[in-house]
C-alpha atoms as a PDB file:
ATOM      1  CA  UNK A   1     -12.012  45.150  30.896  1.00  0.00           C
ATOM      2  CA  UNK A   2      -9.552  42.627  29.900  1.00  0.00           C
ATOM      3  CA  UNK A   3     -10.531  39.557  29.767  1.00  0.00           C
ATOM      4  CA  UNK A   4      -7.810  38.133  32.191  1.00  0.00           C
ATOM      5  CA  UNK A   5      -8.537  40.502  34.468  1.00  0.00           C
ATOM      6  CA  UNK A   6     -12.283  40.065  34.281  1.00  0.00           C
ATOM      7  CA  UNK A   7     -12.419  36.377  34.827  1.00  0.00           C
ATOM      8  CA  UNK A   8     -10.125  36.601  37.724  1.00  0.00           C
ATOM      9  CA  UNK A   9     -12.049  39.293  39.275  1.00  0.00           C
ATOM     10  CA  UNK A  10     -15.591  36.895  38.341  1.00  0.00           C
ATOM     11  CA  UNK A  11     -13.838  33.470  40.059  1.00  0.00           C
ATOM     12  CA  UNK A  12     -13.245  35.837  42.991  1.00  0.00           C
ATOM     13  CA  UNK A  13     -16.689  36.624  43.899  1.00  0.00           C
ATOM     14  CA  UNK A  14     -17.651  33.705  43.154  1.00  0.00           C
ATOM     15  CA  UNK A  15     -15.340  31.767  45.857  1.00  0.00           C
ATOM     16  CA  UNK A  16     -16.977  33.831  48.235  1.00  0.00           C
ATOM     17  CA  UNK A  17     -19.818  31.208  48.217  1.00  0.00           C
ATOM     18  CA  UNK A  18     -18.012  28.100  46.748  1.00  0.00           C
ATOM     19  CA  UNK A  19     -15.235  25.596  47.905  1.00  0.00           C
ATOM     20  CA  UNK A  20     -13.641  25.538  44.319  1.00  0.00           C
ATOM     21  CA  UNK A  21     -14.093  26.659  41.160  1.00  0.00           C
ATOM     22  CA  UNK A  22     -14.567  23.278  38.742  1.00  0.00           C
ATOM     23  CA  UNK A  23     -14.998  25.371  35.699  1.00  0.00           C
ATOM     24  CA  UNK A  24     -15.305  28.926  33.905  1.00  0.00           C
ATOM     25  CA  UNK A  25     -16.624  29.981  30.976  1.00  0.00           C
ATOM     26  CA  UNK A  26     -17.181  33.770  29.373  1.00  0.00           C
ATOM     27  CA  UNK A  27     -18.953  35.207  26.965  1.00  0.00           C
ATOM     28  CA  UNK A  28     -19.295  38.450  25.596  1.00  0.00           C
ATOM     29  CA  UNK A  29     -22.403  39.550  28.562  1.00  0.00           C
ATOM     30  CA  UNK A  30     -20.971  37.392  31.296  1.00  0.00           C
ATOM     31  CA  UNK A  31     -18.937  34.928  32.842  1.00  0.00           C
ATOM     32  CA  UNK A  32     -20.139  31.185  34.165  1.00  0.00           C
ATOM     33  CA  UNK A  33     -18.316  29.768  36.841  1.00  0.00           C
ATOM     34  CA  UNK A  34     -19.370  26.227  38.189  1.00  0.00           C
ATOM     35  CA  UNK A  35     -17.638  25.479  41.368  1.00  0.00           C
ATOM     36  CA  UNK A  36     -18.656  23.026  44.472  1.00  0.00           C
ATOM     37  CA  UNK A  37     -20.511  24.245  47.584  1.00  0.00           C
ATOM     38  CA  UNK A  38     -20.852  21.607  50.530  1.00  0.00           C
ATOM     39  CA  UNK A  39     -20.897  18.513  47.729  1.00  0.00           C
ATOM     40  CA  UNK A  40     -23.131  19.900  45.186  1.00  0.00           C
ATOM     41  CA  UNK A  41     -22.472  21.840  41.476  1.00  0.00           C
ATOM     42  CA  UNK A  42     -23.411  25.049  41.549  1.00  0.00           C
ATOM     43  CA  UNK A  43     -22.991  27.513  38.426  1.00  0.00           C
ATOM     44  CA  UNK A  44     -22.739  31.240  38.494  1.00  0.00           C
ATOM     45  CA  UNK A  45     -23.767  33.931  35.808  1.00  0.00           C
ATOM     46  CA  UNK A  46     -22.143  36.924  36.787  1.00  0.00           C
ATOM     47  CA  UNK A  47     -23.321  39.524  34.398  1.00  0.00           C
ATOM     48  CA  UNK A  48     -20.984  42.819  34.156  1.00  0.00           C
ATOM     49  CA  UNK A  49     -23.054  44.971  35.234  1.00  0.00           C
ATOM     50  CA  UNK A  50     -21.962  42.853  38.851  1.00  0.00           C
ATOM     51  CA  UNK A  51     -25.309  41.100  39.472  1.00  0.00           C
ATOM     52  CA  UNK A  52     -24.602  37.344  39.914  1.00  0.00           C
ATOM     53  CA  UNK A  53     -27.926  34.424  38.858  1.00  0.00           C
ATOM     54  CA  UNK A  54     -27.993  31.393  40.027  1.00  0.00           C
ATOM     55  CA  UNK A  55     -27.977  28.613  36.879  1.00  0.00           C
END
């Protein structure tokens, strides 16, 4: 997947649960998003195998 593509896709799950994304990083297994929920920093792993971990 291209990595455009992928971190778009990653940032858009991920607003599904957050207000805004603050941040996003990827690596080579997944993507970190931190974003704010409610008033409070909240960071995503979202591996790409589509399961998404709480940090």
């Amino acid at each position: 997947m291209r990595s455009k593509e992928r971190m778009n896709q990653v940032q858009d799950r991920a607003l599904e649960s957050l207000d805004y994304v603050m941040d996003c990083y990827e690596t080579s297994e997944f993507v970190e998003v931190t974003g704010s929920m409610g008033g409070d920093v909240i960071t995503y792993r979202v591996f790409d195998d589509g399961s998404m971990y709480v940090k």
